[in-house]
N, C-alpha and C. Protein backbone atom coordinates (compact mmCIF):
# COMPACT_ATOMS: atom_id res chain seq x y z
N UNK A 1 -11.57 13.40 -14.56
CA UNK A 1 -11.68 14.27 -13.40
C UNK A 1 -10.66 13.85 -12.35
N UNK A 2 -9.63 14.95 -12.34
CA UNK A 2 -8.93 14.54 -10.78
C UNK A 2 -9.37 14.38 -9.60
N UNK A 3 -9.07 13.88 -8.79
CA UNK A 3 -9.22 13.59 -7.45
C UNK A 3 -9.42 15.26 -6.61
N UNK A 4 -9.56 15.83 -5.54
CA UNK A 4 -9.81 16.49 -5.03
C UNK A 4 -8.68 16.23 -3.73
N UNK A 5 -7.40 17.01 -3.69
CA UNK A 5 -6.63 16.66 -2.08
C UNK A 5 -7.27 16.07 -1.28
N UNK A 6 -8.70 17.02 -0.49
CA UNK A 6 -9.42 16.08 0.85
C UNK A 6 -10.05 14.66 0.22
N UNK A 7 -10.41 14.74 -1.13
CA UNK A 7 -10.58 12.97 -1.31
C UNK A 7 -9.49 12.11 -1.33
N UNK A 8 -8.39 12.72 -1.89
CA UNK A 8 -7.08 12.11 -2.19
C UNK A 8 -6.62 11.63 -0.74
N UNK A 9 -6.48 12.17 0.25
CA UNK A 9 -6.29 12.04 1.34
C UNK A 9 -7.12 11.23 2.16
N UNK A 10 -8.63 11.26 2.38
CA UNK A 10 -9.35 10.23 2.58
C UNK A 10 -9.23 8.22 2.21
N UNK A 11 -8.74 8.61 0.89
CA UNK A 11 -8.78 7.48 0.56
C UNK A 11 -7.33 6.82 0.79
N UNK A 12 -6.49 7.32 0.76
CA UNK A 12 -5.25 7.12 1.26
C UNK A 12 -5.20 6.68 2.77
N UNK A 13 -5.61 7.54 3.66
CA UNK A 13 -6.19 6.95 5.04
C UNK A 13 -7.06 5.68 5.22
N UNK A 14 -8.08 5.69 4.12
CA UNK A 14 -8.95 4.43 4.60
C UNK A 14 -7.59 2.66 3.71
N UNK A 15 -6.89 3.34 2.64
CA UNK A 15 -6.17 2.44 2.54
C UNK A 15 -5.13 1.69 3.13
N UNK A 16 -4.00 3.06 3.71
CA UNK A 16 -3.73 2.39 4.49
C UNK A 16 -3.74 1.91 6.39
N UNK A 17 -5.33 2.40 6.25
CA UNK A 17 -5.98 1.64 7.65
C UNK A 17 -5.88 -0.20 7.25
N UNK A 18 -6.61 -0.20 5.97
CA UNK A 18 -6.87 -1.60 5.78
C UNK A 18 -5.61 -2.13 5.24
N UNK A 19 -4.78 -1.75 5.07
CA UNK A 19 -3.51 -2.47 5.13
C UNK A 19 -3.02 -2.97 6.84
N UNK A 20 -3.38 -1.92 7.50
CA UNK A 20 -3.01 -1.91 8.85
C UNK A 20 -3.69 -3.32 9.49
N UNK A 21 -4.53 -3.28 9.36
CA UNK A 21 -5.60 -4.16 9.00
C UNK A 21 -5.25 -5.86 9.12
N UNK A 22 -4.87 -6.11 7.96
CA UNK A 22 -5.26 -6.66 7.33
C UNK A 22 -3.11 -7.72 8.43
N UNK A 23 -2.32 -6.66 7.51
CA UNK A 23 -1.05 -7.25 9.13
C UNK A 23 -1.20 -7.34 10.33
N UNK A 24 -2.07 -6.43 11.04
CA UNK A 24 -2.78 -6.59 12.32
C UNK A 24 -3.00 -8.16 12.34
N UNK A 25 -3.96 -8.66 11.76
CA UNK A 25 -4.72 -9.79 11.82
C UNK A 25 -4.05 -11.05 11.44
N UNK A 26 -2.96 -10.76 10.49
CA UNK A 26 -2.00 -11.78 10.08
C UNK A 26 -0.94 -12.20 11.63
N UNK A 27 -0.72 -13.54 11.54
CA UNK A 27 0.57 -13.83 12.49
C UNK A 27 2.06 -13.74 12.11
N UNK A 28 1.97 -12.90 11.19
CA UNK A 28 3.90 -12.19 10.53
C UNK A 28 4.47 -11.52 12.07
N UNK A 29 5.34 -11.78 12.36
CA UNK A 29 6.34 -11.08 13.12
C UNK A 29 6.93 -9.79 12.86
N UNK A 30 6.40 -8.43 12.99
CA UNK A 30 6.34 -7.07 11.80
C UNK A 30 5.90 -5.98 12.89
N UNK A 31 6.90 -4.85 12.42
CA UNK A 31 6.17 -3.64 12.95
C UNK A 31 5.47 -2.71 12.24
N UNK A 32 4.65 -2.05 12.62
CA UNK A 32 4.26 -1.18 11.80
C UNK A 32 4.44 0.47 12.41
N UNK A 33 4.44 0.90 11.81
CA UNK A 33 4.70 2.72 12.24
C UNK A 33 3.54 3.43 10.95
N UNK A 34 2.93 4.29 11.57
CA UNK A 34 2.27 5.26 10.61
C UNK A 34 2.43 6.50 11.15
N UNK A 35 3.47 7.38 10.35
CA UNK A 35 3.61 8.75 10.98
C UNK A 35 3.48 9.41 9.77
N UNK A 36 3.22 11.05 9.56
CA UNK A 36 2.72 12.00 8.90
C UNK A 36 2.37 11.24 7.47
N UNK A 37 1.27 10.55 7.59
CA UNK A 37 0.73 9.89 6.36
C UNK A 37 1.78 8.98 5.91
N UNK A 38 2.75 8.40 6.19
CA UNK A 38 3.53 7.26 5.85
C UNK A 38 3.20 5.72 6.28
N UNK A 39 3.34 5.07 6.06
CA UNK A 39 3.00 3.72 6.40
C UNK A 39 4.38 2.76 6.28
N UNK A 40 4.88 2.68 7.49
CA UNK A 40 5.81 1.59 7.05
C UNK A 40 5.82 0.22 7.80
N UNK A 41 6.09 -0.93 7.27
CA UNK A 41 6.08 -2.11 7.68
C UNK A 41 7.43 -2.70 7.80
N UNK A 42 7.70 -3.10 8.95
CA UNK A 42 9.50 -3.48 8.96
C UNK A 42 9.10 -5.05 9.45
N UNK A 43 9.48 -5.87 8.40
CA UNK A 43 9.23 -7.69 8.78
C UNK A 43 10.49 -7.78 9.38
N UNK A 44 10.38 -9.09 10.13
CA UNK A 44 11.28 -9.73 10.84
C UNK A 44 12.74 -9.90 10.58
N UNK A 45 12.83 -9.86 8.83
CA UNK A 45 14.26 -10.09 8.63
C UNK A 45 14.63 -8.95 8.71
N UNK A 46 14.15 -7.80 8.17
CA UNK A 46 14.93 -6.33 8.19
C UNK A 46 14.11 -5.67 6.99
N UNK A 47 13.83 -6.46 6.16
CA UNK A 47 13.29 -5.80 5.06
C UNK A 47 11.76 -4.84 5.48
N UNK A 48 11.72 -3.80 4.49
CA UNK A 48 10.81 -2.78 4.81
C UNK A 48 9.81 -3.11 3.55
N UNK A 49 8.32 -2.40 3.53
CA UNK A 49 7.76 -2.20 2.81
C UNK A 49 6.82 -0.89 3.36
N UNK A 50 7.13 0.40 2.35
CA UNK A 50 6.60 1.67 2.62
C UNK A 50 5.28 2.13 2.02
N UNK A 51 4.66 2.91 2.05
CA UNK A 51 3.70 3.08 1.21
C UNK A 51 3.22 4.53 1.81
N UNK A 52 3.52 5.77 1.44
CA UNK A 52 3.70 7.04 1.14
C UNK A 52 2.93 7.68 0.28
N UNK A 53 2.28 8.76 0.85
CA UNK A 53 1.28 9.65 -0.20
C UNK A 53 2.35 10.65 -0.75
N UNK A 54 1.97 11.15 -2.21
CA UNK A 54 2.53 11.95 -2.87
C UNK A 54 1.36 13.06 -3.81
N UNK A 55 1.11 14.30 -2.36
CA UNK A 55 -0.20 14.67 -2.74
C UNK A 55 -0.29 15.65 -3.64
N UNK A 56 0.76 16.27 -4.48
CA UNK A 56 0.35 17.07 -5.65
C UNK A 56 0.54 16.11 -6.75
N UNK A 57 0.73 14.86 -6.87
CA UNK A 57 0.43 14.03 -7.92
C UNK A 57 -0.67 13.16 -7.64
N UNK A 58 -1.25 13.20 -6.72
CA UNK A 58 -2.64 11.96 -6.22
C UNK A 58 -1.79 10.95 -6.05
N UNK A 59 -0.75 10.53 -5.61
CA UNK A 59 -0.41 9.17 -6.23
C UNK A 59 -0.28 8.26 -4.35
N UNK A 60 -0.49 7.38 -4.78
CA UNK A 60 0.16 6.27 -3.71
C UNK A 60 1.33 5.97 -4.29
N UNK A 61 2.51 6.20 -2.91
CA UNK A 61 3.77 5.14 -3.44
C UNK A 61 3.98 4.47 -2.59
N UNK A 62 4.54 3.29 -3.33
CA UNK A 62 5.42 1.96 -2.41
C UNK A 62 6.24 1.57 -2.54
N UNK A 63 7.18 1.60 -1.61
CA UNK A 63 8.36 1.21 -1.53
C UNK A 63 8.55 -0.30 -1.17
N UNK A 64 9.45 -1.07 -2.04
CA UNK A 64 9.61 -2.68 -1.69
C UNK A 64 10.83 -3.08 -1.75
N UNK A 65 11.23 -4.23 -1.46
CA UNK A 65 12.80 -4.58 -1.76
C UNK A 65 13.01 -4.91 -3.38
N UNK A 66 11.11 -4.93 -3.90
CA UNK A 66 11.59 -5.32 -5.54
C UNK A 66 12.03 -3.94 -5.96
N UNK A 67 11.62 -2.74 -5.38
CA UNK A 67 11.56 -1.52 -6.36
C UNK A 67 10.53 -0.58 -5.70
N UNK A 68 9.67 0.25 -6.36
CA UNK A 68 9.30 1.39 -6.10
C UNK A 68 8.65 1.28 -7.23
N UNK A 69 6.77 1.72 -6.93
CA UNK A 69 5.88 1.65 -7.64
C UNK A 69 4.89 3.08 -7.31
N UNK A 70 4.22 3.37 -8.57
CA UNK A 70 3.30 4.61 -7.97
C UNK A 70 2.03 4.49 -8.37
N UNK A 71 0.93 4.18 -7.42
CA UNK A 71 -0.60 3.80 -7.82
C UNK A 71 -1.22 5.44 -8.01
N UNK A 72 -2.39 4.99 -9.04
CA UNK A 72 -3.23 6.02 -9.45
C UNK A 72 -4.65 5.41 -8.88
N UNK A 73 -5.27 6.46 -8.23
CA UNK A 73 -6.88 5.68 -7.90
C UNK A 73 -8.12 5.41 -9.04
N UNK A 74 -8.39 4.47 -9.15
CA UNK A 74 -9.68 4.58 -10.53
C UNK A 74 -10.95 4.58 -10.16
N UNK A 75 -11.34 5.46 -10.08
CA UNK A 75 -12.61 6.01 -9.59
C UNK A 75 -13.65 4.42 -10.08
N UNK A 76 -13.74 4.07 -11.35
CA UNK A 76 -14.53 3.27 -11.73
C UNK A 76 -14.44 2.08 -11.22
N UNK A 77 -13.40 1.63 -10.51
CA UNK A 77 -13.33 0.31 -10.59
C UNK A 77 -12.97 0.08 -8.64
N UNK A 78 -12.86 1.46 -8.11
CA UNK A 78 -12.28 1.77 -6.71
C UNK A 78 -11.43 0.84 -5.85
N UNK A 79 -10.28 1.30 -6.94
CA UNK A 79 -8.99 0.12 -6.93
C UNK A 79 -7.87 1.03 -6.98
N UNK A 80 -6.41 1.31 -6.64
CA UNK A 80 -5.39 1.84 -6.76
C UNK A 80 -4.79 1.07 -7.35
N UNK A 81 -4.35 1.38 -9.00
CA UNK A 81 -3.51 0.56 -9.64
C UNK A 81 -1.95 1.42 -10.41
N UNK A 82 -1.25 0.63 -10.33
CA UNK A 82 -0.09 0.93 -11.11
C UNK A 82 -0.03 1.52 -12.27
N UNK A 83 0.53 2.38 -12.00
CA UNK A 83 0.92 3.34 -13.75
C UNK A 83 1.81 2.52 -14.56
N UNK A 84 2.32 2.13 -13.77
CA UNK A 84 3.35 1.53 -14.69
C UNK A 84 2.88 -0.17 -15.35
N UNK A 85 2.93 -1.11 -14.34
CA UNK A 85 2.36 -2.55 -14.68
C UNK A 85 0.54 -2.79 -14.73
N UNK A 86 0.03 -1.96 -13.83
CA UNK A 86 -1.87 -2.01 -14.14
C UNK A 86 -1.77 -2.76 -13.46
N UNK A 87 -0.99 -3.30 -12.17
CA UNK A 87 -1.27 -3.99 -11.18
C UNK A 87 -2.56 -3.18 -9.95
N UNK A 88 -3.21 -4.35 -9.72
CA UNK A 88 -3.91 -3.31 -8.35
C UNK A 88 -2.73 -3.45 -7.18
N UNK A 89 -3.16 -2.75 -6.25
CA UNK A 89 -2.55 -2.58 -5.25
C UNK A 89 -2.52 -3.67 -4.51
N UNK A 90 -3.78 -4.36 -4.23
CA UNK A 90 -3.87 -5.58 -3.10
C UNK A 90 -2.60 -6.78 -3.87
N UNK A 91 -2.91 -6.51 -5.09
CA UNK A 91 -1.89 -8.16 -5.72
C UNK A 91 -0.64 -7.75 -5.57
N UNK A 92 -0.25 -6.40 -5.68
CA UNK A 92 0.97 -6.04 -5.58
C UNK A 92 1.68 -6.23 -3.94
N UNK A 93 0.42 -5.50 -3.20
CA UNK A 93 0.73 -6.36 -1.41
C UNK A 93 0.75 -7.28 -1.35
N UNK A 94 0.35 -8.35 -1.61
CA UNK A 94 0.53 -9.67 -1.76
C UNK A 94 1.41 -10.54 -2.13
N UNK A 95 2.00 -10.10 -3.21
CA UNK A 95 3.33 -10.31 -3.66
C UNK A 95 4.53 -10.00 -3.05
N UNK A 96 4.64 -8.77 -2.60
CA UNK A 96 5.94 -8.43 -1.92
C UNK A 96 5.83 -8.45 -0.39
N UNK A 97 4.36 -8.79 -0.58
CA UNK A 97 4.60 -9.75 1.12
C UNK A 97 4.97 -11.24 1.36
N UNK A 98 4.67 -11.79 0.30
CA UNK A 98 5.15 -12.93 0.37
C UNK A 98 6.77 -12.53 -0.20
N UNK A 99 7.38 -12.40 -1.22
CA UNK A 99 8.80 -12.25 -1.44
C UNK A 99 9.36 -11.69 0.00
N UNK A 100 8.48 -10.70 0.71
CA UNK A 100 9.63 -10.42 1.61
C UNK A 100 9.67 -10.73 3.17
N UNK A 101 8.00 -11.67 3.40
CA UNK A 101 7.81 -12.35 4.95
C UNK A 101 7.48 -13.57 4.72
N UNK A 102 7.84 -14.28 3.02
CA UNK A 102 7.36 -15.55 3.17
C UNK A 102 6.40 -16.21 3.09
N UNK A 103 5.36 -15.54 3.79
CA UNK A 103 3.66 -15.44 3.91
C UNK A 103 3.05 -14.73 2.37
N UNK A 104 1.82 -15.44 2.15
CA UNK A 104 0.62 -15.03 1.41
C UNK A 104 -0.50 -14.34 2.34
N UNK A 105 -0.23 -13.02 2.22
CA UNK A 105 -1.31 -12.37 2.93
C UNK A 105 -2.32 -12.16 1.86
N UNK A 106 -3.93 -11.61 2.20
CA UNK A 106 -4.79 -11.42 1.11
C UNK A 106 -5.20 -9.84 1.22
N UNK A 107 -4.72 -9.13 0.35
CA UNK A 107 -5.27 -7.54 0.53
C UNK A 107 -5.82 -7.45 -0.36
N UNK A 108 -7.61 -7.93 -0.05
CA UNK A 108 -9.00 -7.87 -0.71
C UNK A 108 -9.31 -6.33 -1.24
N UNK A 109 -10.08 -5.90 -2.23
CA UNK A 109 -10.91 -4.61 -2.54
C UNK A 109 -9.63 -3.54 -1.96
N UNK A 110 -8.41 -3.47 -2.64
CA UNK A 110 -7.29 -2.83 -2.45
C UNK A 110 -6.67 -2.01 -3.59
């Protein structure tokens, strides 16, 4: 069963609130901007990390300095994971937050 746009969209909002979240609370040196459903994070050195809805495919995307990834939501497990690697989302924030601010942030139930 696909997702439904207004769920697709819901959950996209509550995700990346708790991303918002979650850098809010961290001491990284970082801006954040969220405009027409985009999410972007610009760290201290210059490097970006995006994360963009793409709503006639359901998908979450993210943009990193490793590359460009596109999460699918799994209803069963209420996790956004990678089509491509079956990464969840939080390990994948985690990772290219540390590759790209240095820091180990923790993006829990992500």
């Amino acid at each position: 069963m696909s997702l439904s746009e207004a769920r697709f969209h819901d959950l996209v909002d509550a995700v990346q609130q708790s991303v918002e979240d979650v850098f809010d609370d961290s001491d990284l040196d970082l801006d954040l901007e969220n405009s027409g459903g985009v999410l972007t994070v610009r760290f201290e050195n210059g490097t970006q990390l995006i994360l963009s809805r793409q709503a006639p495919l359901r998908q979450l995307w993210v943009a990193a300095r490793s590359g460009g990834f596109h999460f699918d939501y799994d209803e069963e497990s209420g996790l956004w994971i990678c089509d491509s690697s079956e990464e969840p989302l939080g390990e994948l924030l985690s990772r290219v937050t540390s590759e790209q601010a240095g820091e180990s942030l923790e993006f829990d139930e992500l």
